[in-house]
PDB file of N, CA and C in Angstrom:
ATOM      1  N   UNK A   1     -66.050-110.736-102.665  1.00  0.00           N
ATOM      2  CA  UNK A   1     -67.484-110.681-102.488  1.00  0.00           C
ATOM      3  C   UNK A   1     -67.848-110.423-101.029  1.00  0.00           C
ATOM      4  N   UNK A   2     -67.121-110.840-100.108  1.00  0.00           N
ATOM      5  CA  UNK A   2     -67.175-110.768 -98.832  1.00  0.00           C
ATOM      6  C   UNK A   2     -67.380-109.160 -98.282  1.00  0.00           C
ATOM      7  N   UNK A   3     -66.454-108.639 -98.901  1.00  0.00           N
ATOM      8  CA  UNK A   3     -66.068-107.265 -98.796  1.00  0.00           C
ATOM      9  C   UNK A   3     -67.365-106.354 -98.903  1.00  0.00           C
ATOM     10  N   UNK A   4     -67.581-106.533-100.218  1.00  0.00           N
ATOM     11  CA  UNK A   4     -68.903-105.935-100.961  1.00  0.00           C
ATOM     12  C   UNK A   4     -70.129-106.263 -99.549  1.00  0.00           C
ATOM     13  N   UNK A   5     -70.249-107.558 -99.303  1.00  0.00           N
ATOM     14  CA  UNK A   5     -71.429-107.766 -98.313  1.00  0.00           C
ATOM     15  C   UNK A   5     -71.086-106.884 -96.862  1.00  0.00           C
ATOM     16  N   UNK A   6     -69.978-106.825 -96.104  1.00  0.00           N
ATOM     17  CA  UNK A   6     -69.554-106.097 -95.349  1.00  0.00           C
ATOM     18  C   UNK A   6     -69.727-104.716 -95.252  1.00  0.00           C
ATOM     19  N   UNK A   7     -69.738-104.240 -96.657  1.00  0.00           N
ATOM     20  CA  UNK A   7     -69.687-102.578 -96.745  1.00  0.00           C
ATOM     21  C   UNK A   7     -71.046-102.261 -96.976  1.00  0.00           C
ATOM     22  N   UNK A   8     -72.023-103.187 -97.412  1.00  0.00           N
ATOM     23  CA  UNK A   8     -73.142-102.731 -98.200  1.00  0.00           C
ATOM     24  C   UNK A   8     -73.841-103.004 -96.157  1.00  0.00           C
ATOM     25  N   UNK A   9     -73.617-103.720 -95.257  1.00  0.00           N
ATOM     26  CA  UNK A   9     -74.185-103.814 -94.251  1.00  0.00           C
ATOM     27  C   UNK A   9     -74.045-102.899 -93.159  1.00  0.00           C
ATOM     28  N   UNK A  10     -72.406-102.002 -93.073  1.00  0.00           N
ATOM     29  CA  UNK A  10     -71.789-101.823 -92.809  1.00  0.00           C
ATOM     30  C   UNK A  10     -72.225-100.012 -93.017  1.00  0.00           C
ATOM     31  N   UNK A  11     -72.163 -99.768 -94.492  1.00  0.00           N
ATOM     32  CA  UNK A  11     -72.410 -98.298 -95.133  1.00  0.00           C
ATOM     33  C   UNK A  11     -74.063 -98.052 -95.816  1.00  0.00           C
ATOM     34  N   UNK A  12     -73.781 -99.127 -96.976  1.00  0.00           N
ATOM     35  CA  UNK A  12     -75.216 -98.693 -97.247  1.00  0.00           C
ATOM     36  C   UNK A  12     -76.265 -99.339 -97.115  1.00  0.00           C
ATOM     37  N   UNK A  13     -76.669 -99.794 -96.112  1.00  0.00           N
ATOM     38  CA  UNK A  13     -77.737-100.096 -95.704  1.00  0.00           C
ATOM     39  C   UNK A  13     -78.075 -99.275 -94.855  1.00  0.00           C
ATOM     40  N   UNK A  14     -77.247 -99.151 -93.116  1.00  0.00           N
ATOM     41  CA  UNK A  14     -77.603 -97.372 -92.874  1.00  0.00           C
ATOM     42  C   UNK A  14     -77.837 -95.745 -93.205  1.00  0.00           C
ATOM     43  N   UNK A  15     -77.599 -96.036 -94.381  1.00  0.00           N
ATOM     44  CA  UNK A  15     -77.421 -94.482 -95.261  1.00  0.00           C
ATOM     45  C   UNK A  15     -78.799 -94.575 -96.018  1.00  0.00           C
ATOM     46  N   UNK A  16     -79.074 -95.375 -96.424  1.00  0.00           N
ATOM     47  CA  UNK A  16     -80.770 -95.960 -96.653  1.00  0.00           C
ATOM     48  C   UNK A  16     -81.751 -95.967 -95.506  1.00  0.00           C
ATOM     49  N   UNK A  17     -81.329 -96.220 -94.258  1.00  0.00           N
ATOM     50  CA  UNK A  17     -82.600 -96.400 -93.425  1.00  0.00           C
ATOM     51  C   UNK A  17     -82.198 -94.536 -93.547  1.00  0.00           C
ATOM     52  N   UNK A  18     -81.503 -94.501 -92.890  1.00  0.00           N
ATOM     53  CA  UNK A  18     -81.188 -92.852 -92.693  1.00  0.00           C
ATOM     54  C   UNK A  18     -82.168 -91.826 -93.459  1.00  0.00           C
ATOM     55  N   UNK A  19     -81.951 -92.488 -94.693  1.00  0.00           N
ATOM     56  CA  UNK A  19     -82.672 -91.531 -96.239  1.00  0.00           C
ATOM     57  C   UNK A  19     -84.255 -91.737 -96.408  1.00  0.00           C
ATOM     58  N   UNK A  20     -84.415 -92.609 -95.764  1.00  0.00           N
ATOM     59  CA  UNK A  20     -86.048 -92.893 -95.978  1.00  0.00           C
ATOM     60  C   UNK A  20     -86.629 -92.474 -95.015  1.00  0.00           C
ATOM     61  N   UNK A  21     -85.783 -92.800 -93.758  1.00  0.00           N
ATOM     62  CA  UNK A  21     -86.528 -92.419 -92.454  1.00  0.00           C
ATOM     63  C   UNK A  21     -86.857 -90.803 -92.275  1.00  0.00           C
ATOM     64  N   UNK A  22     -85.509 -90.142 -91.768  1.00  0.00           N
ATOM     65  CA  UNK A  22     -85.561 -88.771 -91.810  1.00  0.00           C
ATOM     66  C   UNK A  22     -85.107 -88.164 -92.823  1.00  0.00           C
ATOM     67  N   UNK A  23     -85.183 -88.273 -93.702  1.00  0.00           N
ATOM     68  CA  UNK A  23     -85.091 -87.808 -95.124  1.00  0.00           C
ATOM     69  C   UNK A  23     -86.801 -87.593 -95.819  1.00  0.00           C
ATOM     70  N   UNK A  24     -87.320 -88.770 -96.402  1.00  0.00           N
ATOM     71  CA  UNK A  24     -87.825 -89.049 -97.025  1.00  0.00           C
ATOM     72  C   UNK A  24     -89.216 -88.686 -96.312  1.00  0.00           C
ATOM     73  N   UNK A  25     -89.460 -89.567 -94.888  1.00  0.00           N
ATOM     74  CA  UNK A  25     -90.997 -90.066 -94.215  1.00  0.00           C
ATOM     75  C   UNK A  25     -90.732 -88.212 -93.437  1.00  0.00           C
ATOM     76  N   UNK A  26     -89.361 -87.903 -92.983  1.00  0.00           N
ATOM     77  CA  UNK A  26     -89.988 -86.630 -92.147  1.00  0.00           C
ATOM     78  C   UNK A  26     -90.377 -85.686 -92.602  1.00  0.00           C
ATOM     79  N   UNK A  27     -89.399 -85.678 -93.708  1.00  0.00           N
ATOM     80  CA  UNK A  27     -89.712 -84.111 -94.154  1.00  0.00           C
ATOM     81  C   UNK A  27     -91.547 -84.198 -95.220  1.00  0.00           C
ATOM     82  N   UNK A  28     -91.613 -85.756 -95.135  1.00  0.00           N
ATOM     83  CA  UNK A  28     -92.824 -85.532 -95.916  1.00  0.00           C
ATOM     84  C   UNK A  28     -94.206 -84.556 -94.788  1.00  0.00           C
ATOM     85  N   UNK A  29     -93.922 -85.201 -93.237  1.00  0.00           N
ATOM     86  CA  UNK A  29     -94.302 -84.409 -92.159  1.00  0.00           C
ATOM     87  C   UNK A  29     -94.213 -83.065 -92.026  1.00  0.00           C
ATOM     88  N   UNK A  30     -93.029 -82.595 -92.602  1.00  0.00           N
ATOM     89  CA  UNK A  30     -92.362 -81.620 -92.206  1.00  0.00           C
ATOM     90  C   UNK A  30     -93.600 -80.707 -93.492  1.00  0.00           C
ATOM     91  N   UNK A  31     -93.771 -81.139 -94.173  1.00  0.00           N
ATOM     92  CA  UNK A  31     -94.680 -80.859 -95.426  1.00  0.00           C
ATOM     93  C   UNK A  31     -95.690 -80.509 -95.608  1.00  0.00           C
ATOM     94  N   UNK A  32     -96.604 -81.398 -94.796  1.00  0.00           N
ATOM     95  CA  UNK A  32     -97.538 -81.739 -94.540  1.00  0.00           C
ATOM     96  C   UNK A  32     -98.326 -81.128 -93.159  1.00  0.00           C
ATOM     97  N   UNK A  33     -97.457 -80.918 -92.360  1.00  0.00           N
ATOM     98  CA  UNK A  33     -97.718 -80.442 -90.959  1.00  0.00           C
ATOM     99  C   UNK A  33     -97.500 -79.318 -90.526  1.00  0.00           C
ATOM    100  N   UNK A  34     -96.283 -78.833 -91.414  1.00  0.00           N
ATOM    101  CA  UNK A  34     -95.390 -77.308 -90.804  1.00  0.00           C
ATOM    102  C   UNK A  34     -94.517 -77.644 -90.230  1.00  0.00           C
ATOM    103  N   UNK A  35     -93.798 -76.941 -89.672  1.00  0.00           N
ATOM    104  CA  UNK A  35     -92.005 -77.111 -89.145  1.00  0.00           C
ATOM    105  C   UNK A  35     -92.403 -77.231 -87.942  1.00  0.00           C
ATOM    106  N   UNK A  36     -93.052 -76.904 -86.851  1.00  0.00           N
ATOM    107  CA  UNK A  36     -93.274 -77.207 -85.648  1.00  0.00           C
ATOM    108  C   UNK A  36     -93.641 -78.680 -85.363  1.00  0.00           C
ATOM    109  N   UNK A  37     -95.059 -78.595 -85.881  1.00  0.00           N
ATOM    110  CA  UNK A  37     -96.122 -80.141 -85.603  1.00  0.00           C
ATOM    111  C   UNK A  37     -95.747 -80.972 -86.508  1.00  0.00           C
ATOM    112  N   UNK A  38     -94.946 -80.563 -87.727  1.00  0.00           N
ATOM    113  CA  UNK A  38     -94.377 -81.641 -88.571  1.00  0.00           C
ATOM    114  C   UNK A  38     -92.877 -82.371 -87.887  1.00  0.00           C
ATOM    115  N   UNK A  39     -92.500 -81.657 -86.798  1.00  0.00           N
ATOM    116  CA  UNK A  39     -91.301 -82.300 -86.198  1.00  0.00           C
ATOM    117  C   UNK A  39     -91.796 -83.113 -85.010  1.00  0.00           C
ATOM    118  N   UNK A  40     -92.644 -82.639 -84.511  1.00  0.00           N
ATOM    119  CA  UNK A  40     -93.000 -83.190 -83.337  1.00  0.00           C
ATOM    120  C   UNK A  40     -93.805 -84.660 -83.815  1.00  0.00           C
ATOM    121  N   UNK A  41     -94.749 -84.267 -84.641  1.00  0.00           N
ATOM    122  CA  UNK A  41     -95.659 -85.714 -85.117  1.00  0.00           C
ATOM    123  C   UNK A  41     -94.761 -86.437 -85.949  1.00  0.00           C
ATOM    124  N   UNK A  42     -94.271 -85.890 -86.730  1.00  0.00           N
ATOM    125  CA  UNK A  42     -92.868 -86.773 -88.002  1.00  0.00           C
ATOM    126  C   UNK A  42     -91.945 -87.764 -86.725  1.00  0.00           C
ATOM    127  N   UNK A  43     -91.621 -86.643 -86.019  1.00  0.00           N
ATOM    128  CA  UNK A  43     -90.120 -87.338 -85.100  1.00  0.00           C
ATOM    129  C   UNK A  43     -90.967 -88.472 -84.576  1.00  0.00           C
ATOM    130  N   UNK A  44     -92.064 -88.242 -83.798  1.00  0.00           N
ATOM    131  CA  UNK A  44     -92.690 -89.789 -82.962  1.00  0.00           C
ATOM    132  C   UNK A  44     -93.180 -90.915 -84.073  1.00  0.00           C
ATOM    133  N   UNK A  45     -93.266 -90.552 -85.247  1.00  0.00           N
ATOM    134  CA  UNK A  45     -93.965 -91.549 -86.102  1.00  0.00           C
ATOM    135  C   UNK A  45     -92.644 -92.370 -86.446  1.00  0.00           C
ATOM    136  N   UNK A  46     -91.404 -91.681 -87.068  1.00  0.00           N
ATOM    137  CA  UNK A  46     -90.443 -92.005 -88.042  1.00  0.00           C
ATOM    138  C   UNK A  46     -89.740 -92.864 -86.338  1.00  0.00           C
ATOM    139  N   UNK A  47     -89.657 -92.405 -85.451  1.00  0.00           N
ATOM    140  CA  UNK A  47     -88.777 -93.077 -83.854  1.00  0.00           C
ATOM    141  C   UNK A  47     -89.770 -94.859 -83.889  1.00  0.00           C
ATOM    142  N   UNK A  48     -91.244 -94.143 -84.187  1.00  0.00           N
ATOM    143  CA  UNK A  48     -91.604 -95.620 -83.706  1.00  0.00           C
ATOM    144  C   UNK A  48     -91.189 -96.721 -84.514  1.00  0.00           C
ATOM    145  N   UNK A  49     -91.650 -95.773 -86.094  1.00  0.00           N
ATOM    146  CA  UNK A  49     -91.501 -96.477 -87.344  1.00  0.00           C
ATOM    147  C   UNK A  49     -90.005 -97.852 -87.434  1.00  0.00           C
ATOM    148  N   UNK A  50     -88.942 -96.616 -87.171  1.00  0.00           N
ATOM    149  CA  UNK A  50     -87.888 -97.207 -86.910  1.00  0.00           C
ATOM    150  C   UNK A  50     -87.198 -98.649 -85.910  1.00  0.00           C
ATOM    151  N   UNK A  51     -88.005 -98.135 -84.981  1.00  0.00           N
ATOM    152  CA  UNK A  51     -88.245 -99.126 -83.578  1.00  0.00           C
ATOM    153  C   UNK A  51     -88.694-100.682 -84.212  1.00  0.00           C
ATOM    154  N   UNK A  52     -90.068-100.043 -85.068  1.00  0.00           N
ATOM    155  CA  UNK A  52     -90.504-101.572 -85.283  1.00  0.00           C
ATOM    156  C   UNK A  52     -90.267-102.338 -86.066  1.00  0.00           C
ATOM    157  N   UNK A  53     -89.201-101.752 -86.908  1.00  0.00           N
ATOM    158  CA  UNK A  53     -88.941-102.830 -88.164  1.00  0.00           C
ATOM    159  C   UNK A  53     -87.681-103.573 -88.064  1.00  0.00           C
ATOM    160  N   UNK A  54     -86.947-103.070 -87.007  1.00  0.00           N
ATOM    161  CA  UNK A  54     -85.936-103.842 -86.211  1.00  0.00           C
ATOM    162  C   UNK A  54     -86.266-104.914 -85.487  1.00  0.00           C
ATOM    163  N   UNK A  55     -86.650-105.877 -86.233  1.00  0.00           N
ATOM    164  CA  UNK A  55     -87.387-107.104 -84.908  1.00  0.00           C
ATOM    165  C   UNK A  55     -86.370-108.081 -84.640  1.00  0.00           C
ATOM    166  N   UNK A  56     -85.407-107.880 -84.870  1.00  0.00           N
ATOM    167  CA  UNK A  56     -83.953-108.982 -84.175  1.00  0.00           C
ATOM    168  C   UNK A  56     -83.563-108.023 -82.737  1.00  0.00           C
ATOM    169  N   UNK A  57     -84.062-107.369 -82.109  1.00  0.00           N
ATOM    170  CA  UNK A  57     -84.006-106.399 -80.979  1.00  0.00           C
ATOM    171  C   UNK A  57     -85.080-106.724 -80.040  1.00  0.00           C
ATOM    172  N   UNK A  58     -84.230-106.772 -78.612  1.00  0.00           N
ATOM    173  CA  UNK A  58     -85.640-107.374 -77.652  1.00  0.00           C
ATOM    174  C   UNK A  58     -85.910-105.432 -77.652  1.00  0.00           C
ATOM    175  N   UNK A  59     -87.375-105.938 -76.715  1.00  0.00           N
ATOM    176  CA  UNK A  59     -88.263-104.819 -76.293  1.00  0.00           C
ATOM    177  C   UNK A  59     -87.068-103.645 -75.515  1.00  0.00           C
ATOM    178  N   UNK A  60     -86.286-103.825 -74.683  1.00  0.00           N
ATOM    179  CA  UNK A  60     -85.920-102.501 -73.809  1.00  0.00           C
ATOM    180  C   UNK A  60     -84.528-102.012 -74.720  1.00  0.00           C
ATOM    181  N   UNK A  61     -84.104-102.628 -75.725  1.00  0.00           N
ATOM    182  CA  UNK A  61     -83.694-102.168 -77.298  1.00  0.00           C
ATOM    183  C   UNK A  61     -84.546-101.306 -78.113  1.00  0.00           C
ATOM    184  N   UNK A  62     -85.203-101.622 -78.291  1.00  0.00           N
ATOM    185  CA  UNK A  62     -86.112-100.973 -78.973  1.00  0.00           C
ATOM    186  C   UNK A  62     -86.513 -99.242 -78.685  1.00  0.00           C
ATOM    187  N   UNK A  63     -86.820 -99.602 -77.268  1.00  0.00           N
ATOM    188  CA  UNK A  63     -87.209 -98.247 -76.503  1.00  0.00           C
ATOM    189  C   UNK A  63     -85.687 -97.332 -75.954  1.00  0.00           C
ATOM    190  N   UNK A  64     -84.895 -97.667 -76.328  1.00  0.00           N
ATOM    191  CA  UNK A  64     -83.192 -97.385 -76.844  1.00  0.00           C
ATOM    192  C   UNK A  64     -83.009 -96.803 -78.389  1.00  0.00           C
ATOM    193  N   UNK A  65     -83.835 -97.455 -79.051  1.00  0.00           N
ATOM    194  CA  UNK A  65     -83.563 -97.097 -80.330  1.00  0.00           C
ATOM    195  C   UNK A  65     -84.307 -95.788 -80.699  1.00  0.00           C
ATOM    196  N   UNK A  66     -85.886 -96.185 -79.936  1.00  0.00           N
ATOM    197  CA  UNK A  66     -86.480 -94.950 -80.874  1.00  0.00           C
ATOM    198  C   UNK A  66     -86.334 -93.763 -80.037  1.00  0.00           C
ATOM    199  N   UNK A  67     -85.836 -93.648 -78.690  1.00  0.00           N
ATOM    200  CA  UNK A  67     -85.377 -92.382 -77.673  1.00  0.00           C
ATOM    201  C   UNK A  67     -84.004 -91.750 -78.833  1.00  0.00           C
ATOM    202  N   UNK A  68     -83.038 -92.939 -78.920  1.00  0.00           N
ATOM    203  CA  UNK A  68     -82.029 -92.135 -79.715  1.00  0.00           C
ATOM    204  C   UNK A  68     -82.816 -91.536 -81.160  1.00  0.00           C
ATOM    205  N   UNK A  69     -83.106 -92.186 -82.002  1.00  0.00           N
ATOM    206  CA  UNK A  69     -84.081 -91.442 -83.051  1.00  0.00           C
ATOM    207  C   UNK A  69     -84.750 -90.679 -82.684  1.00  0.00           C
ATOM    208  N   UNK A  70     -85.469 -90.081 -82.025  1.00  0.00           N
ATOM    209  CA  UNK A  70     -86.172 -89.128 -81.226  1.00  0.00           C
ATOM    210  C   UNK A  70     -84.592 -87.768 -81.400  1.00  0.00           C
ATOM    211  N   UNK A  71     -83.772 -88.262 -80.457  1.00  0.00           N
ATOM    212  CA  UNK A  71     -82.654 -87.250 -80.333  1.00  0.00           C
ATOM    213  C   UNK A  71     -82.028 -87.104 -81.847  1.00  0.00           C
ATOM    214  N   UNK A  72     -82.022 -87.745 -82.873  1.00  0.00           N
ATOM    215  CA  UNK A  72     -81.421 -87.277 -83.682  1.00  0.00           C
ATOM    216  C   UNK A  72     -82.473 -86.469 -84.827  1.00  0.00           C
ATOM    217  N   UNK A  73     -83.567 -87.209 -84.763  1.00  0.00           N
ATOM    218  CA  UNK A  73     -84.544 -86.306 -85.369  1.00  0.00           C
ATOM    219  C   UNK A  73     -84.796 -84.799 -84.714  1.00  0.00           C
ATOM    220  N   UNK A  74     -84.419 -84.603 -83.573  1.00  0.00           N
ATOM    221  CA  UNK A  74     -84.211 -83.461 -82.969  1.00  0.00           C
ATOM    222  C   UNK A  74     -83.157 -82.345 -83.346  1.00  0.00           C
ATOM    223  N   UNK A  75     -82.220 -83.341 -83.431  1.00  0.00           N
ATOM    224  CA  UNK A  75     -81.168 -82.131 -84.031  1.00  0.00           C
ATOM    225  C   UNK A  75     -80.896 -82.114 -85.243  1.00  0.00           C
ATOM    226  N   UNK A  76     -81.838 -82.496 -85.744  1.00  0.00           N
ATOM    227  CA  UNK A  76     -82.135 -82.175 -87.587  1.00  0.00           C
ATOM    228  C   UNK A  76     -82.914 -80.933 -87.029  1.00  0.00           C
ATOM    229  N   UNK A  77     -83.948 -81.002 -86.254  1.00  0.00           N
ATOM    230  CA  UNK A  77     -84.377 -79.585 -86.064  1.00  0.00           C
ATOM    231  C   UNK A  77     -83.789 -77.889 -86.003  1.00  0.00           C
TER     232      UNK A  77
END
């Protein structure tokens, strides 16, 4: 059982934020906005989005997290 909790924290729980975040919330931007302004407004919404639901992270974490989300929502571009 241990195992199972390890992998599910480990694999799929990131493969889920992954899928909702820039999967799911960007491309709904991406949709909604066009490929330009849907990356630019998607990427800052889905970076903050991300930022804030991590609340076991102090503040200059945070602004770590959503710069890297920023960069990876980028090179989905």
């Amino acid at each position: 059982m241990a195992a199972v909790k390890i992998a599910a924290t480990i694999i799929i729980f990131p493969l889920l934020e992954e899928l909702v975040f820039r999967g799911i919330i960007l491309s709904s931007f991406l949709n909604a906005f066009g490929e330009k302004a849907g990356y630019i407004i998607g990427g800052l919404t889905v970076s903050f989005l991300f930022a804030v639901i991590h609340k076991q992270y102090s503040f200059p974490t945070k602004i770590q997290m959503f710069a890297l989300s920023l960069i990876f929502c980028g090179a989905r571009y």
